[in-house]
C-alpha atoms as a PDB file:
ATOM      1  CA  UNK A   1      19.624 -19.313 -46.979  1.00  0.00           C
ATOM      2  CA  UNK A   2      16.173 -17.975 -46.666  1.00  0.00           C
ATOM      3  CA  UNK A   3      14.300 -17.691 -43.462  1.00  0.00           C
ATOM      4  CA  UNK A   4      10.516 -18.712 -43.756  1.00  0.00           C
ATOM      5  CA  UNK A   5       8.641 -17.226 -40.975  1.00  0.00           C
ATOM      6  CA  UNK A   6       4.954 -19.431 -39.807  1.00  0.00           C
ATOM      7  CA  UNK A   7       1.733 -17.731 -38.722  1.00  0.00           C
ATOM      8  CA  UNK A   8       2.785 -19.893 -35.327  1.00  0.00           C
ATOM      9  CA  UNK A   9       5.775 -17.927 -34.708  1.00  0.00           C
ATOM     10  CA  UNK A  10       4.820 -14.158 -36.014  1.00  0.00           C
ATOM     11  CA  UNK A  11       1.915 -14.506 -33.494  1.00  0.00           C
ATOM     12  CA  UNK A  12       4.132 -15.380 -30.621  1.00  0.00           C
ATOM     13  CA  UNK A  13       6.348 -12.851 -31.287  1.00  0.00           C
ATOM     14  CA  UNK A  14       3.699 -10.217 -31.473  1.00  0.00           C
ATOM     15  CA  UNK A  15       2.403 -11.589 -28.270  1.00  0.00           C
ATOM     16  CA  UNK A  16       5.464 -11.458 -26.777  1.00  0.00           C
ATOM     17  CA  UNK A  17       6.005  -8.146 -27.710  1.00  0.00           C
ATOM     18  CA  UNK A  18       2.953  -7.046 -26.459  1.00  0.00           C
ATOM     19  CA  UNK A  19       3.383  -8.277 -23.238  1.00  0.00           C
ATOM     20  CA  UNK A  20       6.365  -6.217 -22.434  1.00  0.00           C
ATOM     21  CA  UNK A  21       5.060  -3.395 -23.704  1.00  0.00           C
ATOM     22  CA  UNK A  22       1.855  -3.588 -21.741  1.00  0.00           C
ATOM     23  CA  UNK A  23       4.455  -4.289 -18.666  1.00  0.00           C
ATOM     24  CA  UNK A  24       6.623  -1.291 -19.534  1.00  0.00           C
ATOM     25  CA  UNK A  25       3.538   0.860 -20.507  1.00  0.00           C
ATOM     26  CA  UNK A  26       2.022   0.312 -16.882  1.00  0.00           C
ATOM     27  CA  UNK A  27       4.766   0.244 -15.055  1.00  0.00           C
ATOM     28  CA  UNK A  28       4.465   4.054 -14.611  1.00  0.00           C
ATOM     29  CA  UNK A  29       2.058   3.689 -11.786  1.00  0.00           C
ATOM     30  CA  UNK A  30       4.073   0.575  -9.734  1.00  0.00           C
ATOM     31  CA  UNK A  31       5.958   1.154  -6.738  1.00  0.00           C
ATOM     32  CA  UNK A  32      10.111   0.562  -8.060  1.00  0.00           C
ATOM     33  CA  UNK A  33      12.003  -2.093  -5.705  1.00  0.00           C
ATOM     34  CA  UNK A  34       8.811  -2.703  -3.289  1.00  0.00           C
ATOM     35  CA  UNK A  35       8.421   0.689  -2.210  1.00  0.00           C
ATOM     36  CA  UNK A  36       7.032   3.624  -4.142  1.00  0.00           C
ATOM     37  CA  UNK A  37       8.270   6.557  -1.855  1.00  0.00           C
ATOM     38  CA  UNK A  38      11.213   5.478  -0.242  1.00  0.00           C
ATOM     39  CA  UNK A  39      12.445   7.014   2.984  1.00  0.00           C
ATOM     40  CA  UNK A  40      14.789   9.758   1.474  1.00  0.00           C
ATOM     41  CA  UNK A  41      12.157  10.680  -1.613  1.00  0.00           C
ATOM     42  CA  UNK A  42      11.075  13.713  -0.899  1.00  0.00           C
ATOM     43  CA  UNK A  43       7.382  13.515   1.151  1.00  0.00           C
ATOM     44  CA  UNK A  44       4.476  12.838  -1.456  1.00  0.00           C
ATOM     45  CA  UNK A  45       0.588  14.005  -0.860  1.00  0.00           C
ATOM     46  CA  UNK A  46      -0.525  10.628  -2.002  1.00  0.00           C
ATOM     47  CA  UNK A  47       1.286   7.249  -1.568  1.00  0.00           C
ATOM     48  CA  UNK A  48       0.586   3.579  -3.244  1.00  0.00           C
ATOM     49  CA  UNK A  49       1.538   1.295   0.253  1.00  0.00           C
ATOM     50  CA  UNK A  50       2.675  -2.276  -0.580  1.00  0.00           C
ATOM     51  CA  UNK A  51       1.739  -4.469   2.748  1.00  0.00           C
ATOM     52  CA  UNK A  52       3.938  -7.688   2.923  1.00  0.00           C
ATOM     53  CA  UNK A  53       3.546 -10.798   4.814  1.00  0.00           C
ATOM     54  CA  UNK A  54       6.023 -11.369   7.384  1.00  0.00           C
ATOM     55  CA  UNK A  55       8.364 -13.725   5.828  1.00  0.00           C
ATOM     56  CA  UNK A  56       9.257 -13.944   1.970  1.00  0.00           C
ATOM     57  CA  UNK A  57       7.440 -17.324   1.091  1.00  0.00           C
ATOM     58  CA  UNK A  58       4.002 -15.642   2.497  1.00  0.00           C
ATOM     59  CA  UNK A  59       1.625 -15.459   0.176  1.00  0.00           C
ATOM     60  CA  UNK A  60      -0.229 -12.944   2.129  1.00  0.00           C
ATOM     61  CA  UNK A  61       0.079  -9.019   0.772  1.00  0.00           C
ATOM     62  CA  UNK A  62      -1.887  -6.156   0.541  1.00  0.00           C
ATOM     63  CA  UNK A  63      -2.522  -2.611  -1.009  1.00  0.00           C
ATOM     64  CA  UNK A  64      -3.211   0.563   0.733  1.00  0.00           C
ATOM     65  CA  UNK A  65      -4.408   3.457  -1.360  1.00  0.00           C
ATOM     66  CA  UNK A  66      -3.051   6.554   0.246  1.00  0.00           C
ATOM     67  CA  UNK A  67      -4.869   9.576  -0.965  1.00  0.00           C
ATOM     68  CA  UNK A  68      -5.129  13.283   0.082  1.00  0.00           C
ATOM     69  CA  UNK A  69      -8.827  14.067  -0.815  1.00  0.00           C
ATOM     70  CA  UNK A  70      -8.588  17.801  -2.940  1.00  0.00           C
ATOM     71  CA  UNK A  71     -12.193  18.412  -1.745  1.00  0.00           C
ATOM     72  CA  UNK A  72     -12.409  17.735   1.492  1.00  0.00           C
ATOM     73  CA  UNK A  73      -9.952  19.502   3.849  1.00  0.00           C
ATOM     74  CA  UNK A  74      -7.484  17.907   5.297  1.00  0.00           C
ATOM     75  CA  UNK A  75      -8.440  14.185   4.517  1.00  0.00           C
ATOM     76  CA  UNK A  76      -7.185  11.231   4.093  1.00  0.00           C
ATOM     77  CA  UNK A  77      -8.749   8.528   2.191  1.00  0.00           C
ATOM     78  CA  UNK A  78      -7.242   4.929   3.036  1.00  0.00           C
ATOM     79  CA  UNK A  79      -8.567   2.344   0.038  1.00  0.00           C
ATOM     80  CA  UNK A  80      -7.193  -0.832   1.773  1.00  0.00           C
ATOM     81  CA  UNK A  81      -7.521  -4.249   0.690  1.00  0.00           C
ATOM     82  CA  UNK A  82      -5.719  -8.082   1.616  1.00  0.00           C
ATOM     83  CA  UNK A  83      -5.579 -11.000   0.302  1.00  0.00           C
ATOM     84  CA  UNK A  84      -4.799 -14.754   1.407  1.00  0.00           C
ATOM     85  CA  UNK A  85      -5.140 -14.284   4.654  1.00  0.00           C
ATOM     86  CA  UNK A  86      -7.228 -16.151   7.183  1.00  0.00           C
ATOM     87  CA  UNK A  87     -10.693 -16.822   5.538  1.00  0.00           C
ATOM     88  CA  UNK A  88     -13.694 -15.040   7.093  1.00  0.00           C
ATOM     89  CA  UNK A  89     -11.495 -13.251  10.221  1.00  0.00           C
ATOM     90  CA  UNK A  90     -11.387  -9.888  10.456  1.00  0.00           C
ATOM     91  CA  UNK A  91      -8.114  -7.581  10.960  1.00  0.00           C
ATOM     92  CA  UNK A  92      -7.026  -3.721  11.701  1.00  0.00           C
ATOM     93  CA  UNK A  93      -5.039  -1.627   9.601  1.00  0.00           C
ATOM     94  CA  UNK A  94      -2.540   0.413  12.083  1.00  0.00           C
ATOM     95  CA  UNK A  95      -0.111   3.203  11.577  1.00  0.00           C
ATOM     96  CA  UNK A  96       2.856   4.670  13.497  1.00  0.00           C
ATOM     97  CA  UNK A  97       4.517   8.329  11.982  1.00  0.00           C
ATOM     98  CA  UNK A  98       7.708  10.384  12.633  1.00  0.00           C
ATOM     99  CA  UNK A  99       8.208  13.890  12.185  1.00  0.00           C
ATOM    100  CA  UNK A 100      10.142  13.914   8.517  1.00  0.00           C
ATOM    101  CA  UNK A 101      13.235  15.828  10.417  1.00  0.00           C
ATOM    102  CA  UNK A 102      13.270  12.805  12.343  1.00  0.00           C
ATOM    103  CA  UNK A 103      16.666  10.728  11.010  1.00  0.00           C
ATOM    104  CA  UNK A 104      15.377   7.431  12.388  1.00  0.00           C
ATOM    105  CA  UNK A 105      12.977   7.342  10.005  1.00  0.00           C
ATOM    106  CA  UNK A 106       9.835   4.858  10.561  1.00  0.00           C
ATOM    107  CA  UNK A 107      11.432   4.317  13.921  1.00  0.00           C
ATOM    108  CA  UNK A 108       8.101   5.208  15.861  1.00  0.00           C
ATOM    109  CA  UNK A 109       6.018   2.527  17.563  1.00  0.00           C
ATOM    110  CA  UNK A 110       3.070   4.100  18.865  1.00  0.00           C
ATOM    111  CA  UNK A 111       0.427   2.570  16.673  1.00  0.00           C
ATOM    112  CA  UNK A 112      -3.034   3.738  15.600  1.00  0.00           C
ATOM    113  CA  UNK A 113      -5.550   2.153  14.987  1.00  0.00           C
ATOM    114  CA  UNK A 114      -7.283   3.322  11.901  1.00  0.00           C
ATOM    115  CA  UNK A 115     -11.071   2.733  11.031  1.00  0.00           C
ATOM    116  CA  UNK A 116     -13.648   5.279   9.811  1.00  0.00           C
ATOM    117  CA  UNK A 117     -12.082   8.761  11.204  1.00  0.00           C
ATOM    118  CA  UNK A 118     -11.065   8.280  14.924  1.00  0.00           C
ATOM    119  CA  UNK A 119     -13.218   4.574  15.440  1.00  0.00           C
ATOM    120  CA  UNK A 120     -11.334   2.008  14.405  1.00  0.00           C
ATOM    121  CA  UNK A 121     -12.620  -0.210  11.459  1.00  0.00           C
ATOM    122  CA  UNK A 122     -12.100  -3.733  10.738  1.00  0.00           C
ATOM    123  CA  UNK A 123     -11.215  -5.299   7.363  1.00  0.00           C
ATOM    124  CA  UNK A 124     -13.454  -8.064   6.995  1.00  0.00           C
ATOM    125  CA  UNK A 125     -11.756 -11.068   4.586  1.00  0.00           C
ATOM    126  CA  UNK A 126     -14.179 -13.089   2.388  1.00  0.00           C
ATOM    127  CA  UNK A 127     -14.381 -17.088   2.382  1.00  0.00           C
ATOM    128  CA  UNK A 128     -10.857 -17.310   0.092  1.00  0.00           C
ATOM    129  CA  UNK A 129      -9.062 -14.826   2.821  1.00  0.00           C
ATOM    130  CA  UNK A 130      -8.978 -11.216   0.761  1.00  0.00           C
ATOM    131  CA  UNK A 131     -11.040  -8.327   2.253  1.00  0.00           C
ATOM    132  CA  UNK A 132     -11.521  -4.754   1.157  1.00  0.00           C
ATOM    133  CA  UNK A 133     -12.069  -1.810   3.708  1.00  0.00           C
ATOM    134  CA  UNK A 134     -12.800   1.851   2.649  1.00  0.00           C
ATOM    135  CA  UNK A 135     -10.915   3.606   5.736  1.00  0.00           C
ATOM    136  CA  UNK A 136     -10.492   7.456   6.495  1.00  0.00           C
ATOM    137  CA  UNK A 137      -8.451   9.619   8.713  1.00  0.00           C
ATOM    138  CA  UNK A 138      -9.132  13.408   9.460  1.00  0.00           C
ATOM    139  CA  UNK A 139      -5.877  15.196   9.370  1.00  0.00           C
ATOM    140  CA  UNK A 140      -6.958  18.585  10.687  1.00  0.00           C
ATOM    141  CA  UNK A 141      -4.742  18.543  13.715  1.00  0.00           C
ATOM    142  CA  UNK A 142      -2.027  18.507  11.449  1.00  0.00           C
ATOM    143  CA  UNK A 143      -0.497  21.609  10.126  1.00  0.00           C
ATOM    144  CA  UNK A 144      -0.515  21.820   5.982  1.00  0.00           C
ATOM    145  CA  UNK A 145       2.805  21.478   4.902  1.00  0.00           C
ATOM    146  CA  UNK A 146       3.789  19.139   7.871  1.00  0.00           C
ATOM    147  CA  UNK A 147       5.813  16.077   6.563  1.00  0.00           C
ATOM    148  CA  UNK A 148       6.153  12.250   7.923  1.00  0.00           C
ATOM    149  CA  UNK A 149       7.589   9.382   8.221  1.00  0.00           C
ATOM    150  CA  UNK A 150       4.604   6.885   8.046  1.00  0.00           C
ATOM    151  CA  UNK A 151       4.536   2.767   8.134  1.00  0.00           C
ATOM    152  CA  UNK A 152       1.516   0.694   8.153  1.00  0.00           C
ATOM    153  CA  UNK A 153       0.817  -3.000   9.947  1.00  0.00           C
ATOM    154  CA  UNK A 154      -2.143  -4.797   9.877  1.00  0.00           C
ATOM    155  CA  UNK A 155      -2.710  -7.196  12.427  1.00  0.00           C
ATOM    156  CA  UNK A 156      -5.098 -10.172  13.771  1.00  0.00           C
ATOM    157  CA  UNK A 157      -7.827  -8.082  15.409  1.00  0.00           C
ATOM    158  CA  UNK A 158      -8.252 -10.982  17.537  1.00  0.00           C
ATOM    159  CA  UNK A 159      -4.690 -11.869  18.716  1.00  0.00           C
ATOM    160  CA  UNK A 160      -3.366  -8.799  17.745  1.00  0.00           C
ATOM    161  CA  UNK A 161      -0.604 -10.375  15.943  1.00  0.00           C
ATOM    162  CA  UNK A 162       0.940  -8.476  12.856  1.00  0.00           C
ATOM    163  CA  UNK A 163       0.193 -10.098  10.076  1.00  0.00           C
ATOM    164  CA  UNK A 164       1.389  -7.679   7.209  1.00  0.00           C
ATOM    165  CA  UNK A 165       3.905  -4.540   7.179  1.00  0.00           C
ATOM    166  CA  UNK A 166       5.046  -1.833   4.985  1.00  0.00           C
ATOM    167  CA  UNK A 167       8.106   0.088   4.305  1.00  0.00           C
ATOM    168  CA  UNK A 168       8.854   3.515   5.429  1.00  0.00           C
ATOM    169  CA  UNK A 169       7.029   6.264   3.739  1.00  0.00           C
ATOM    170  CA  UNK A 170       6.945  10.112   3.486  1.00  0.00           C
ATOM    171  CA  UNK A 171       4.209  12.034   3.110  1.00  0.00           C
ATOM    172  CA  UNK A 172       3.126  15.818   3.323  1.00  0.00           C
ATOM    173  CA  UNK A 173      -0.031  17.212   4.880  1.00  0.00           C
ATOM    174  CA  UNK A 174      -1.548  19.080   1.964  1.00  0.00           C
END
């Protein structure tokens, strides 16, 4: 018995096909599992931070772009942005480190507030609840070479309330 292939079904399985390779193909740049440095990777200059909402149905989540600028010395570039959170509200993106020969990991809770070098900067969200925020951090006190443990929160900047979190990171001062 012959099979007879349609125009119907070759295009759906070229679609198909396409799809997963356009998932595989890109998949070099997500984060595996959630978290794209996990706590015993060894301590990256850049990092791609997944911020979750605080319980799995949330549909809150965000993205902080972690990046080492070459150019500048020393700093830290913070591309931040949310989504589906509280339309037209603005929030704070915090972090808390640990020294990387520190076993408890992300165990530190002495937050800072982050924001445009040392003043802190809100992340204004937009009339569906997503904001973007261009944030910076000047990492001269730091010694080059120095490695963390870093976690991020952002929280209500009204209430103060946490609203997303990250996993534990590790990072190196370049």
């Amino acid at each position: 018995m012959k099979t007879k292939f349609t125009l119907p079904t070759v295009i759906k399985v070229v679609l198909i096909m396409g799809l997963f390779a356009g998932l595989i193909g890109c998949g070099k740049n997500l984060p595996l599992f959630g978290n794209g440095n996990p706590i015993n990777a060894k301590p990256a200059y850049n990092l791609d931070v997944l911020l979750n909402g605080l319980t799995i149905n949330s549909p809150s989540s965000g993205f902080i772009e972690f990046r080492q600028d070459s150019v500048t010395f020393r700093m830290v570039n913070l591309d931040t942005k949310v989504t589906h959170l509280e339309p037209n509200h603005s929030y704070i993106l915090e972090r808390a480190v640990n020294p990387i020969t520190d076993t408890t990991g992300c165990s530190s809770t002495a937050w800072l507030q982050l924001g445009l070098g040392l003043a802190p900067e809100s992340i204004h969200t937009d009339a569906f609840g997503n904001g973007e925020a261009t944030l910076w951090r000047n990492l001269t006190s730091a010694a080059p070479g120095a490695a963390y443990h870093i976690h991020f929160q952002v929280i209500d900047s009204a209430s103060t309330a946490v609203v997303l979190t990250s996993d534990c990171y590790n990072y190196v001062v370049k």
